[in-house]
N, C-alpha and C. Protein backbone atom coordinates (compact mmCIF):
# COMPACT_ATOMS: atom_id res chain seq x y z
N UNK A 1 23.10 -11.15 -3.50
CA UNK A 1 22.70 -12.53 -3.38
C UNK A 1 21.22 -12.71 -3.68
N UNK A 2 20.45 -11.67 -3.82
CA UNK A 2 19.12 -11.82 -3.80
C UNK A 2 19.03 -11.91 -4.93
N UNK A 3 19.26 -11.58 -6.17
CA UNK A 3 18.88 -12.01 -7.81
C UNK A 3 19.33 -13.15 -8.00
N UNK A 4 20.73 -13.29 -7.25
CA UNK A 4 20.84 -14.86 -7.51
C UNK A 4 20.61 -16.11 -7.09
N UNK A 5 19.21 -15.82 -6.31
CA UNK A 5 18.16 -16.56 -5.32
C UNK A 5 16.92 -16.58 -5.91
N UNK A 6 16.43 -16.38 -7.02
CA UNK A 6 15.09 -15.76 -7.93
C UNK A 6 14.68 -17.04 -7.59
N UNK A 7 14.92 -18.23 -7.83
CA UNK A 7 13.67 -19.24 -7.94
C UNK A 7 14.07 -20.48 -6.88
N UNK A 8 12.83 -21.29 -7.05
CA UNK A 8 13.13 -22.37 -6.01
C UNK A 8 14.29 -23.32 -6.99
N UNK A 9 14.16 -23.53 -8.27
CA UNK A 9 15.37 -24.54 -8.57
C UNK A 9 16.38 -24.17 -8.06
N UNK A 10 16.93 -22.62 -8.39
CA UNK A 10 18.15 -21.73 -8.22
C UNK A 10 18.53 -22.47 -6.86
N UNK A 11 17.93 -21.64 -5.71
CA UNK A 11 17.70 -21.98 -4.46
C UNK A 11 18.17 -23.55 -4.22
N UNK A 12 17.68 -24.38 -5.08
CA UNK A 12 17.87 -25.79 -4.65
C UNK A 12 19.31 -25.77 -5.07
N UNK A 13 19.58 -25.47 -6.33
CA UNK A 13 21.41 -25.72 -7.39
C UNK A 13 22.18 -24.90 -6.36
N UNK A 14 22.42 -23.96 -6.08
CA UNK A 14 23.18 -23.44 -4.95
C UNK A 14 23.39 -24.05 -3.63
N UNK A 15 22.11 -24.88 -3.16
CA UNK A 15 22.44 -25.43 -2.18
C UNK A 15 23.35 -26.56 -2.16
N UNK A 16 22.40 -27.36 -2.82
CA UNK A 16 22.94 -28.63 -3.43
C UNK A 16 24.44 -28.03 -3.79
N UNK A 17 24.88 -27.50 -4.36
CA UNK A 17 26.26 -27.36 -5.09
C UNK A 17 27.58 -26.79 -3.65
N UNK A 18 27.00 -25.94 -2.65
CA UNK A 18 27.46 -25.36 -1.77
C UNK A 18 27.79 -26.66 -0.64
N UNK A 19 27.07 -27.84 -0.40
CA UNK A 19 26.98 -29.17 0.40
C UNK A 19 27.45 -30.29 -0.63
N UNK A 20 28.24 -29.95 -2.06
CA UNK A 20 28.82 -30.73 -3.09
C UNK A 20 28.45 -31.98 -2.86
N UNK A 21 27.29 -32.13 -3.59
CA UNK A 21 26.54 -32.93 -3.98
C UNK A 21 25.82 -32.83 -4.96
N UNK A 22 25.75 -33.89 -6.07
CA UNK A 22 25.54 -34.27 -7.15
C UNK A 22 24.43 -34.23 -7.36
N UNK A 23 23.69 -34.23 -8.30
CA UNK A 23 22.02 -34.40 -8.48
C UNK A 23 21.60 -36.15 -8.08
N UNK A 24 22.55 -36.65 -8.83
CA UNK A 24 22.01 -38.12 -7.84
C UNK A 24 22.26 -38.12 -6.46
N UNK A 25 23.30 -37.86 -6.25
CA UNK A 25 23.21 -37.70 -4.60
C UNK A 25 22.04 -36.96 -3.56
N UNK A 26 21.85 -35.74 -4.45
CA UNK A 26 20.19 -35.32 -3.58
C UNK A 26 19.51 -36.12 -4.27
N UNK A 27 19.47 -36.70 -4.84
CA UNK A 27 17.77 -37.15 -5.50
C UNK A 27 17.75 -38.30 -4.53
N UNK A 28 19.13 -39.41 -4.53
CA UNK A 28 18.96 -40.03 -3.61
C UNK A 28 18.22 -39.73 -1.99
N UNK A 29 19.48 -38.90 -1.86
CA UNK A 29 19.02 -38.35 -0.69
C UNK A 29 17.31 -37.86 -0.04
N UNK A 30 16.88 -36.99 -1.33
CA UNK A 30 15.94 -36.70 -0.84
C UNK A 30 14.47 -37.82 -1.30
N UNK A 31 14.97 -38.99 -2.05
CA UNK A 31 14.15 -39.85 -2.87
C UNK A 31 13.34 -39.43 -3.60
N UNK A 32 14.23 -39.13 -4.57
CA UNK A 32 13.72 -38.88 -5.87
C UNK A 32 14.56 -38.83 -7.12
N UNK A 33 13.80 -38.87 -8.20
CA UNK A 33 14.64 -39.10 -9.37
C UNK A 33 15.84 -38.25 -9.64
N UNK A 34 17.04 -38.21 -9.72
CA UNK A 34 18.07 -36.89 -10.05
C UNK A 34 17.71 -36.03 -11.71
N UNK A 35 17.23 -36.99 -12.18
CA UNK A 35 16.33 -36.00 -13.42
C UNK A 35 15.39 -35.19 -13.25
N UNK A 36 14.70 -35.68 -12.30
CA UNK A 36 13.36 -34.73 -11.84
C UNK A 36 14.20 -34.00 -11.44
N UNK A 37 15.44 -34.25 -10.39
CA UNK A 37 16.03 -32.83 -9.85
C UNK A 37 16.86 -31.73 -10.49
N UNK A 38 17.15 -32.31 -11.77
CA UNK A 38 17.74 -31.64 -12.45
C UNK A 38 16.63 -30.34 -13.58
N UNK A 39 15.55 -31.27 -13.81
CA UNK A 39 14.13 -30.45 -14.18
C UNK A 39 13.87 -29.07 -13.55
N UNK A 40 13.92 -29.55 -11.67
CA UNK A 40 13.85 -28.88 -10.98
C UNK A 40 14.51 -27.26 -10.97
N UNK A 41 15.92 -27.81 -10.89
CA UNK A 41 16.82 -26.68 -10.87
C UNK A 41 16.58 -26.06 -12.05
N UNK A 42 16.24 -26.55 -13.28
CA UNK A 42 16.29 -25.60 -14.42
C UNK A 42 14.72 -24.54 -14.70
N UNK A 43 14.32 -25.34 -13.82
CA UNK A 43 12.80 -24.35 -13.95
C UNK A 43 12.10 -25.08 -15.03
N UNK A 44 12.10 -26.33 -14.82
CA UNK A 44 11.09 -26.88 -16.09
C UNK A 44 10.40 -27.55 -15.51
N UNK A 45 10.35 -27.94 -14.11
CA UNK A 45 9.47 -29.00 -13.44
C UNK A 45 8.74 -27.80 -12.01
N UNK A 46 7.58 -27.54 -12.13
CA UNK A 46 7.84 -27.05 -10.35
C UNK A 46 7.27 -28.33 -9.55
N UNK A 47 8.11 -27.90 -8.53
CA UNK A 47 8.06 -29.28 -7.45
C UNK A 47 6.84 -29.58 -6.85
N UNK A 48 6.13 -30.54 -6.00
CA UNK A 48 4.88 -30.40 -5.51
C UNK A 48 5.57 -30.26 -4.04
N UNK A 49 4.20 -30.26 -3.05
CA UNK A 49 4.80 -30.03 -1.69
C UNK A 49 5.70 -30.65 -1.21
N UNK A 50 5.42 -31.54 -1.36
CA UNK A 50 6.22 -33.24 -1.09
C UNK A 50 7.51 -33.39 -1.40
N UNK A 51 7.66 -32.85 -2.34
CA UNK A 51 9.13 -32.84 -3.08
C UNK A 51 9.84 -31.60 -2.43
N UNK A 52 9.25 -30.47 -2.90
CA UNK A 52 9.77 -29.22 -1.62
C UNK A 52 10.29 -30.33 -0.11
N UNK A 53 9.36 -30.69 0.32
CA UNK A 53 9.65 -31.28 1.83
C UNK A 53 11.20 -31.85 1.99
N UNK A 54 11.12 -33.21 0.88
CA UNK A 54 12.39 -34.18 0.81
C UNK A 54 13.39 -33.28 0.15
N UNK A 55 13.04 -32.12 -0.48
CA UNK A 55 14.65 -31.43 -0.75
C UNK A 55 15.40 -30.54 0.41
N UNK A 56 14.33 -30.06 1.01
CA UNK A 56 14.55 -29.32 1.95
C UNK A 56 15.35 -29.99 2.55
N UNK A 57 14.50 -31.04 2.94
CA UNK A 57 15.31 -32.33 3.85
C UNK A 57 16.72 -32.63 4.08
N UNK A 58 16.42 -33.01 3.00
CA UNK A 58 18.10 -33.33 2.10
C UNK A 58 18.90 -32.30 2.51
N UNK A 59 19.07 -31.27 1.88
CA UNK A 59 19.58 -29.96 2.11
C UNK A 59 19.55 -29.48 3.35
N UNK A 60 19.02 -29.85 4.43
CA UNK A 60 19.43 -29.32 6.19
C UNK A 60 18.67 -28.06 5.93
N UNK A 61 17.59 -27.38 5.42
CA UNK A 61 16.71 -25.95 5.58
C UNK A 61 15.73 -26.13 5.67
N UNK A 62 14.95 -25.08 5.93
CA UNK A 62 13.63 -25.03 6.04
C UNK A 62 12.79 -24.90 4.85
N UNK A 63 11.72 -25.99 4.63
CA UNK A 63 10.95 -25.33 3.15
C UNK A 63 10.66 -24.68 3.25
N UNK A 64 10.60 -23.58 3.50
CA UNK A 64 10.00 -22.41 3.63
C UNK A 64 11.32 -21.46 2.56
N UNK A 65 12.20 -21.73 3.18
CA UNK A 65 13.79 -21.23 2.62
C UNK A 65 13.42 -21.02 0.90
N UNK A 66 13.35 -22.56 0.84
CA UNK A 66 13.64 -22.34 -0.82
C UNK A 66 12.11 -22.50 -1.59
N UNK A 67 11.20 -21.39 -1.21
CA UNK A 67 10.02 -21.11 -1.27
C UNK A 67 9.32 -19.95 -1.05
N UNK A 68 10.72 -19.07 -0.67
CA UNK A 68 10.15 -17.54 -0.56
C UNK A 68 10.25 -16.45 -2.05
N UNK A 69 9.45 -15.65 -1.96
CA UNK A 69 9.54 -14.64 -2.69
C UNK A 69 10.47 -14.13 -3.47
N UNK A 70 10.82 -13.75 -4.53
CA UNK A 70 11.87 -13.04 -4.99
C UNK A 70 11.30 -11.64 -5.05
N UNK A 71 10.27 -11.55 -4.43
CA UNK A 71 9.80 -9.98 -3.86
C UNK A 71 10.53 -8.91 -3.50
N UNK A 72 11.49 -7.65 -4.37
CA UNK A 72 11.63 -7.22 -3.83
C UNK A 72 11.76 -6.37 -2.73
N UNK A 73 10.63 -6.47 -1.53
CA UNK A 73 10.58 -5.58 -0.48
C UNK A 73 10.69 -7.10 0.57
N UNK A 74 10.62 -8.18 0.44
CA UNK A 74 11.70 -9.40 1.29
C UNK A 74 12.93 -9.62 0.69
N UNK A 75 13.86 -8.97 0.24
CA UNK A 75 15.02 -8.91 -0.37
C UNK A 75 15.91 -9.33 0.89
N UNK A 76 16.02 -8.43 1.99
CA UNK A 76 16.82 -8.19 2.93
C UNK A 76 16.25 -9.46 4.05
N UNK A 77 15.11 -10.25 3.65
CA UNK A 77 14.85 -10.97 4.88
C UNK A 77 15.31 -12.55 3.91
N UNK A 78 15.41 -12.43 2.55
CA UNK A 78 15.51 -13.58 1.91
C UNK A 78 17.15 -13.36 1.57
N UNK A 79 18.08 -12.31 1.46
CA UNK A 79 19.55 -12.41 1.66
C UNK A 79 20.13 -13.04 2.60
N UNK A 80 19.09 -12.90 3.99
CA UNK A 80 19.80 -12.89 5.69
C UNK A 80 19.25 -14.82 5.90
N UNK A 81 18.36 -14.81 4.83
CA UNK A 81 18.10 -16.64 5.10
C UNK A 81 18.68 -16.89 4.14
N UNK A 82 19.51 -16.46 3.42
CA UNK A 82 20.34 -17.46 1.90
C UNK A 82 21.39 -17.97 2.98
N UNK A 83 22.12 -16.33 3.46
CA UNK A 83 23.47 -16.51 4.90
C UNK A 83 23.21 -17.57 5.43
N UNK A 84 21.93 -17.70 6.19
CA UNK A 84 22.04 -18.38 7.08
C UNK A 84 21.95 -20.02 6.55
N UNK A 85 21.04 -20.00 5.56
CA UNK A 85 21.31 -21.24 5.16
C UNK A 85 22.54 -22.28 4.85
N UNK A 86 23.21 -20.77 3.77
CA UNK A 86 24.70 -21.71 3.77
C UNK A 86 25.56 -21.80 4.34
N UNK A 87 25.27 -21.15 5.60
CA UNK A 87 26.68 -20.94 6.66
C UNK A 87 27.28 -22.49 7.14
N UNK A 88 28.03 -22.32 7.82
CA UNK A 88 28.45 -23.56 8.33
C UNK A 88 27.90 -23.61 9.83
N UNK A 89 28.14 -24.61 10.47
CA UNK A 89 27.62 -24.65 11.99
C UNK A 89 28.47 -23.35 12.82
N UNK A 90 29.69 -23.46 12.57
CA UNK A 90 30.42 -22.46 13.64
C UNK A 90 30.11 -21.13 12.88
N UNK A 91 29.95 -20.66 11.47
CA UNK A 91 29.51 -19.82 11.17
C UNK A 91 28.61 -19.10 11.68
N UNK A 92 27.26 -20.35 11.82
CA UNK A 92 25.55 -20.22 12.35
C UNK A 92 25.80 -19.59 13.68
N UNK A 93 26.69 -20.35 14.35
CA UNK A 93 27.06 -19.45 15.90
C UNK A 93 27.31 -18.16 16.16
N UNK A 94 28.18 -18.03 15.04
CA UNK A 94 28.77 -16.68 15.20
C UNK A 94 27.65 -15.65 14.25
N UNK A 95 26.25 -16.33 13.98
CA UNK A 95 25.67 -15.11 12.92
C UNK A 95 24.47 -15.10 14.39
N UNK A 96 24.62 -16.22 15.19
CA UNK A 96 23.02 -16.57 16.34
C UNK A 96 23.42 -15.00 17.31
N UNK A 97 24.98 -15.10 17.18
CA UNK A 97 25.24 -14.18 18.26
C UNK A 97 25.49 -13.05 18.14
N UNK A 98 25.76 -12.56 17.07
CA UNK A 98 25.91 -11.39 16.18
C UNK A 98 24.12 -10.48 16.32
N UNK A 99 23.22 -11.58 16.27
CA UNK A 99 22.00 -11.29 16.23
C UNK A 99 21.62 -11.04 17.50
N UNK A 100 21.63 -11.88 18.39
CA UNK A 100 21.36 -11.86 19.71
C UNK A 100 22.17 -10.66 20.24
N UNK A 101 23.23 -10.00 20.05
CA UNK A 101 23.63 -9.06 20.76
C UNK A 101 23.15 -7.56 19.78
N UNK A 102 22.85 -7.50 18.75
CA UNK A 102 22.08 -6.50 18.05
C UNK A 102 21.00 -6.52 18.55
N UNK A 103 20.30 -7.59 18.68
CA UNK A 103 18.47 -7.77 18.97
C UNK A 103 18.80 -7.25 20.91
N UNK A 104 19.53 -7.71 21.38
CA UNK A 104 19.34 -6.90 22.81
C UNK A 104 19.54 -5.54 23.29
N UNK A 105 20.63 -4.89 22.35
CA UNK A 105 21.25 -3.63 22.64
C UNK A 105 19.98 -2.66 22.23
N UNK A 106 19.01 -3.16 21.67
CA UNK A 106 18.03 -2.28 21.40
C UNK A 106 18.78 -1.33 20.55
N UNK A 107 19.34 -1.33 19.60
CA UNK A 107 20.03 -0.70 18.55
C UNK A 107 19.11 -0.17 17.41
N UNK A 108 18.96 1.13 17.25
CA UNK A 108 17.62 1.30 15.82
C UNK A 108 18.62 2.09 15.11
N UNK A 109 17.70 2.06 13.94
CA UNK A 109 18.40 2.69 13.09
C UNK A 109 17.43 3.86 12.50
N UNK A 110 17.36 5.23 12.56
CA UNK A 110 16.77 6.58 12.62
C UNK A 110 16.82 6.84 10.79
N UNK A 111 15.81 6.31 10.46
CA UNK A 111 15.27 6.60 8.96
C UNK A 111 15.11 7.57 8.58
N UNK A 112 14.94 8.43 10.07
CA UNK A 112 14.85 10.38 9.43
C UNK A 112 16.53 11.02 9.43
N UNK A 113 17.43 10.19 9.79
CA UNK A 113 18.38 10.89 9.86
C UNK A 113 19.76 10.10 9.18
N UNK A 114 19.24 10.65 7.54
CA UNK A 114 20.47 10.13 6.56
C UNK A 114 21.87 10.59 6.54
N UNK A 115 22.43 11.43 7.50
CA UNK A 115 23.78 12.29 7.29
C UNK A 115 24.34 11.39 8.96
N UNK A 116 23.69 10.48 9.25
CA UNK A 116 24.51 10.00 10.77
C UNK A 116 24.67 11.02 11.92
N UNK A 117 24.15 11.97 11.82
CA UNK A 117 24.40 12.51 13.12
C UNK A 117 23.40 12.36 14.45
């Protein structure tokens, strides 16, 4: 999922397309032109802050989401926010708690020891 997260348009067309909605429908939504948003997604326009803000908006995420890195060494922190982004609500529950009971068990994982024992 992480190559196919490379840019903020990407990021936006996946969302937008995953919450089936139209480019006029976000543009509405987020007030703005659906051409500009279509600019957007193709990588011919980059957005200003402002516009980041109202898409985000639109889209139920955080700008921050569709504004991170295609860095590979945040690969694994920008896969685990694509999940979370497109999950559904009862999904989101079941990923809050999935986390919450990993993050308590104090569970590590031993980098010196590749054979599992």
């Amino acid at each position: 999922m992480g190559d196919t997260l490379a840019s903020v348009g990407e990021r936006i067309r996946i969302l937008r397309q995953k919450r089936n909605l139209t480019q006029e429908q976000l543009g509405e939504l987020a007030g703005l032109n659906p051409n500009y948003v279509g600019q957007v997604e193709r990588n011919q326009r980059t957005p200003s802050i402002g516009a980041i803000r109202a898409l985000a908006e639109a889209l139920g995420v955080d700008p921050g989401f569709l504004l991170l890195s295609p860095d590979k060494s945040a690969s694994s922190i920008s896969n685990l926010m694509a999940y979370v982004a497109l999950a559904t609500p009862e999904q989101m529950a079941l990923i809050t708690k999935i986390a919450e009971t990993v993050v308590s068990s104090g569970y590590r994982i031993n980098e010196n020891d590749n054979d599992g024992e």
